[in-house]
N, C-alpha and C. Protein backbone atom coordinates (compact mmCIF):
# COMPACT_ATOMS: atom_id res chain seq x y z
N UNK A 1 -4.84 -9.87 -14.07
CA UNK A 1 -4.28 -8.71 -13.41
C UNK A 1 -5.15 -7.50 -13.73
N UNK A 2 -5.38 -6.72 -12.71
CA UNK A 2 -6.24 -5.51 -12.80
C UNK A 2 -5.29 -4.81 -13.11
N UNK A 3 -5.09 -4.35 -14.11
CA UNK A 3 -3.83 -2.84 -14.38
C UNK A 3 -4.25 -1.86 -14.07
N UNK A 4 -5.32 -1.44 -14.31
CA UNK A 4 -5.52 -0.05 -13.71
C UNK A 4 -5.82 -0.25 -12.10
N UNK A 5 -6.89 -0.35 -11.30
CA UNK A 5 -5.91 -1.11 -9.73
C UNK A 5 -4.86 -1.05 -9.14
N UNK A 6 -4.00 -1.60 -10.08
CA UNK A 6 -2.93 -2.23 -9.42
C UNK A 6 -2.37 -0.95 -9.61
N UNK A 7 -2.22 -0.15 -10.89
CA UNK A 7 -1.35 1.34 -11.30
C UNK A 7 -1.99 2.07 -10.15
N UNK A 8 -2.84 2.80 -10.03
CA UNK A 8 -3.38 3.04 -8.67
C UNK A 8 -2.67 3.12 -7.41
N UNK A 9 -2.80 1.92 -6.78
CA UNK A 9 -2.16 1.51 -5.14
C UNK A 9 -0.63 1.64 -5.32
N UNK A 10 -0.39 1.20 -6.43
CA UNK A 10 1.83 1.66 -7.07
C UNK A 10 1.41 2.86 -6.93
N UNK A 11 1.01 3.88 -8.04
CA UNK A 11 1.05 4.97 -7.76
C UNK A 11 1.06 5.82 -6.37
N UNK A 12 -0.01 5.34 -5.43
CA UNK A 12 -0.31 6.29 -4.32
C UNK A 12 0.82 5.86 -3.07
N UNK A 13 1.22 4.24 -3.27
CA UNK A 13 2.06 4.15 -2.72
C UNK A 13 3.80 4.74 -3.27
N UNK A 14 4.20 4.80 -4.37
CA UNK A 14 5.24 5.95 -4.53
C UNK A 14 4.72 7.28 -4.44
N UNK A 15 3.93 7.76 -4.22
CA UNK A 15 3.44 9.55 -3.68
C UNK A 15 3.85 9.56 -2.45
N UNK A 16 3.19 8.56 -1.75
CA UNK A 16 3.67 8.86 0.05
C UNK A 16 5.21 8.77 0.17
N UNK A 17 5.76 7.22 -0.82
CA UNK A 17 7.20 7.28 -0.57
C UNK A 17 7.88 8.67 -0.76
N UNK A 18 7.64 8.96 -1.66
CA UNK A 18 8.22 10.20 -2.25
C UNK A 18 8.23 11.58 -1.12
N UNK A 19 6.94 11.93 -0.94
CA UNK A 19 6.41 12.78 -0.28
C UNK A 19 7.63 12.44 1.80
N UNK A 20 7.75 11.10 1.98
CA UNK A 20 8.20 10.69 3.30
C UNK A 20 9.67 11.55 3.07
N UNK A 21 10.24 10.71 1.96
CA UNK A 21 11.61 10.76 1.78
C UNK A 21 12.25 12.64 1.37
N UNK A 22 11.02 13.25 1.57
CA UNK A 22 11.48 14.70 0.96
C UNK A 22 11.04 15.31 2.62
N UNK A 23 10.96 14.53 2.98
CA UNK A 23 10.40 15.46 4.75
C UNK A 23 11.68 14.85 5.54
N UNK A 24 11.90 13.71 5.30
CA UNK A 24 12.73 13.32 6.05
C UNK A 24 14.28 14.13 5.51
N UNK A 25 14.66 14.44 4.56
CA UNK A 25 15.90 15.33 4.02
C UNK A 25 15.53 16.17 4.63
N UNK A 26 14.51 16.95 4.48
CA UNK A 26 14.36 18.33 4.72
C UNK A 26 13.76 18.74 6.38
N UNK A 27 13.70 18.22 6.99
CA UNK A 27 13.31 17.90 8.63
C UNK A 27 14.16 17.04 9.77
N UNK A 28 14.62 17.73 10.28
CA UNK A 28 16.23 17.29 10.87
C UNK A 28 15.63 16.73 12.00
N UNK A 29 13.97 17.16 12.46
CA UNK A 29 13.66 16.59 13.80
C UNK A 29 12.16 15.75 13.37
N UNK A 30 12.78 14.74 12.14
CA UNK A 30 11.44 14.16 11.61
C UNK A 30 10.88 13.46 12.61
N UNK A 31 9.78 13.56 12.85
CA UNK A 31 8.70 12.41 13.68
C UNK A 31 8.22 11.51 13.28
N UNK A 32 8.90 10.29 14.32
CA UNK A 32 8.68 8.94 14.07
C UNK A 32 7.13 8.17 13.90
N UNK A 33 6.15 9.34 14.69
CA UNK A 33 4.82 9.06 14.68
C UNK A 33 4.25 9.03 12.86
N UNK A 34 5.02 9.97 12.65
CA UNK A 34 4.46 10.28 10.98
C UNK A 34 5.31 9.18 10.30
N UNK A 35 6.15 8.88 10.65
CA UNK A 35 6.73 7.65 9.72
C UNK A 35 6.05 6.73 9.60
N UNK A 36 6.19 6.55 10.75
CA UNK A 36 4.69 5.20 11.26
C UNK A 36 3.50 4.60 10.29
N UNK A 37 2.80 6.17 10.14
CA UNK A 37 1.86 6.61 9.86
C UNK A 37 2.17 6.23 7.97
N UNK A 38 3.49 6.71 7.46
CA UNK A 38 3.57 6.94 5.65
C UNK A 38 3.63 5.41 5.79
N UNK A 39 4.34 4.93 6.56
CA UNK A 39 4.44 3.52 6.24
C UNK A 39 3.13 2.29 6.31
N UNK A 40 2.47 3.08 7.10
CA UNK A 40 1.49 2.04 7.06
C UNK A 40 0.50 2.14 5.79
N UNK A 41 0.84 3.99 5.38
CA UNK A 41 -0.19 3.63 4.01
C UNK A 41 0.71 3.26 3.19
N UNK A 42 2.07 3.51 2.97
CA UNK A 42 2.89 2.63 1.96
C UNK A 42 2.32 0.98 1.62
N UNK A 43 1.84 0.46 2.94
CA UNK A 43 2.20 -0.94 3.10
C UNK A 43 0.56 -0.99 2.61
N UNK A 44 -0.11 -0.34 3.35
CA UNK A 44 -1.31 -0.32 3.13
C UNK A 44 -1.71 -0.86 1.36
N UNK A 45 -0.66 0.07 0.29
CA UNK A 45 -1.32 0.09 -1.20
C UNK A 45 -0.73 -1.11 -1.46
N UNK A 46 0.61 -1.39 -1.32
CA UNK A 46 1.17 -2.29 -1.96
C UNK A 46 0.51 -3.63 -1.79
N UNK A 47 0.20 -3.74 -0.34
CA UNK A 47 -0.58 -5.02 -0.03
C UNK A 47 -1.73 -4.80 -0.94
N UNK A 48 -2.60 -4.21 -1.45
CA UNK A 48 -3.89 -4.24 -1.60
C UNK A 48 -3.41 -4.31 -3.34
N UNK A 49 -2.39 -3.37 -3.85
CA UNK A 49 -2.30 -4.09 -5.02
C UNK A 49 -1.65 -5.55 -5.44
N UNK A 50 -1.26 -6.23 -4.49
CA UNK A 50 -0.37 -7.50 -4.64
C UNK A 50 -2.02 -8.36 -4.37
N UNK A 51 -3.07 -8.15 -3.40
CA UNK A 51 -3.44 -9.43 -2.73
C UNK A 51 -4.90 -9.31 -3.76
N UNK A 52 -5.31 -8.22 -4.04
CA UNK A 52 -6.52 -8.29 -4.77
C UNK A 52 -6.04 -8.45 -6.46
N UNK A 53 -4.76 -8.44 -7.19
CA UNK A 53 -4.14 -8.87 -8.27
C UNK A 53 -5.04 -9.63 -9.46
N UNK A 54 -5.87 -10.68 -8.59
CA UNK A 54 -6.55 -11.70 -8.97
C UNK A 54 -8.30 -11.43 -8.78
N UNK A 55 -8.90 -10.46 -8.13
CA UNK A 55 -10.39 -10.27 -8.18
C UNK A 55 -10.80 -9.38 -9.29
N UNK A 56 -12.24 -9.85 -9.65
CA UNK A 56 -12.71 -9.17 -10.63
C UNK A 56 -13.07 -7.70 -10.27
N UNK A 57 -13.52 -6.82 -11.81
CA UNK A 57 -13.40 -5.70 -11.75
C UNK A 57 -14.59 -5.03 -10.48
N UNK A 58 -15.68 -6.25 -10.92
CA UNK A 58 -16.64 -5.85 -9.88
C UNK A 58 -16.30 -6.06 -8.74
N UNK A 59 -15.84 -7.01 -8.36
CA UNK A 59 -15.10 -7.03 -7.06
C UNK A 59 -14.23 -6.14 -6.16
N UNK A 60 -13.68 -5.28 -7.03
CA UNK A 60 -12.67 -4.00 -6.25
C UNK A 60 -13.60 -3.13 -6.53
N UNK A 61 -14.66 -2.88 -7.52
CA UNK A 61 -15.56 -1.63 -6.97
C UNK A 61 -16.19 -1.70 -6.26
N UNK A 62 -16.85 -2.75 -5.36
CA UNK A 62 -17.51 -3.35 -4.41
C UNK A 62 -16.65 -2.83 -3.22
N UNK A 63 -15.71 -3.79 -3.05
CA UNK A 63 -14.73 -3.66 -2.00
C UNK A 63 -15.41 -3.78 -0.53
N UNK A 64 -15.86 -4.56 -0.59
CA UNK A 64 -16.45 -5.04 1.39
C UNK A 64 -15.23 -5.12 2.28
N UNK A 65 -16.04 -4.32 3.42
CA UNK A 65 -15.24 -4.25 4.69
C UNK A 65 -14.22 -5.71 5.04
N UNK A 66 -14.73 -6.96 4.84
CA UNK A 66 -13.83 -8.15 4.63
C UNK A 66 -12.85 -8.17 3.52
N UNK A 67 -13.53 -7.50 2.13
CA UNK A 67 -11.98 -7.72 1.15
C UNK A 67 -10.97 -6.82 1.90
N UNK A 68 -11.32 -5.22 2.25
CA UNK A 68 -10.46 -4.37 2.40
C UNK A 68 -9.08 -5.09 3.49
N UNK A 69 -9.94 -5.52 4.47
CA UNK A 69 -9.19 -5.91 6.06
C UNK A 69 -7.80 -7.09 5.18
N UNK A 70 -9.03 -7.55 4.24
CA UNK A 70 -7.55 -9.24 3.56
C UNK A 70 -6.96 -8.49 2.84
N UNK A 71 -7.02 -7.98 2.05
CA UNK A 71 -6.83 -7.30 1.07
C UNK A 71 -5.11 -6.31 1.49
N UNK A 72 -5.11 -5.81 2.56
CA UNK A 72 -4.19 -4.75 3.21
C UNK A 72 -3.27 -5.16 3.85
N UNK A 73 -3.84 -6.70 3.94
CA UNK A 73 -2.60 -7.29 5.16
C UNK A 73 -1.50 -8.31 3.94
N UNK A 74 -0.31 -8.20 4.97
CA UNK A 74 1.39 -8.40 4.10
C UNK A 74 0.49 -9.42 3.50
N UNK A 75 1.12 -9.77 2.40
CA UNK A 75 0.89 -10.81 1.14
C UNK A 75 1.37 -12.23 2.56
N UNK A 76 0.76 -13.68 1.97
CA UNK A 76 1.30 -14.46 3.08
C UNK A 76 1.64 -15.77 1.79
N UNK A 77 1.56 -15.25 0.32
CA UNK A 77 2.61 -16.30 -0.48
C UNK A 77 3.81 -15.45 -0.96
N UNK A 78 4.46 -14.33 0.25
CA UNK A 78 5.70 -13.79 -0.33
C UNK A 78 7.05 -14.33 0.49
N UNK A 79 8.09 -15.18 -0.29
CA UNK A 79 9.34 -15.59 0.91
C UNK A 79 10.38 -14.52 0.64
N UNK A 80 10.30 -13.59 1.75
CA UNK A 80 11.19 -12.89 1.43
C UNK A 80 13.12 -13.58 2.48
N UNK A 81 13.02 -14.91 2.29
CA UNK A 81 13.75 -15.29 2.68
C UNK A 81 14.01 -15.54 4.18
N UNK A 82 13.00 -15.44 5.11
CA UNK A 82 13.23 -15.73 6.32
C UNK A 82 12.91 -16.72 6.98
C-alpha cells in the first residue's frame, strides 16, 4: 500500500466532498452541471487511490497516460452487491 498516495486522492477527494456539500446547503439553485463535475473528481481520486493501491513508488511518479485512464476508472474487483 502506498500511504502517502493513497492519503492524497482520500484527501482531495474529501475537499471536493466537503467543498460540494457546503454549496449545495448554501445555494438553493445548485447546478447540476457542477455536481456532475465534483463527482467525477470525487470518483476520479477514490478510483485512483483504490486501483493503483498495489504499484510501485516509481510507478505513480511516472504515471503514463495508460496508468492514469486504468487507474480512474470504478474499481472492477468491488461487489457492491448488485
Amino acid at each position: 500500500m502506498k500511504k502517502e498516495a493513497i492519503l492524497a486522492h482520500l484527501r482531495e477527494a474529501k475537499q471536493e466532498l466537503d467543498e460540494t456539500i457546503a454549496e449545495i446547503e448554501q445555494d438553493n439553485d445548485f447546478d447540476l452541471d457542477g455536481y456532475y463535475v465534483s463527482f467525477q473528481h470525487v470518483y476520479h481520486h477514490l478510483n485512483t487511490a483504490w486501483n493503483s493501491r498495489k504499484e510501485s513508488d516509481g510507478r505513480i511518479e511516472e504515471c503514463t497516460e495508460e496508468d492514469f485512464i486504468r487507474w480512474r476508472k470504478f474499481p472492477s474487483d468491488f461487489d457492491l452487491g448488485t
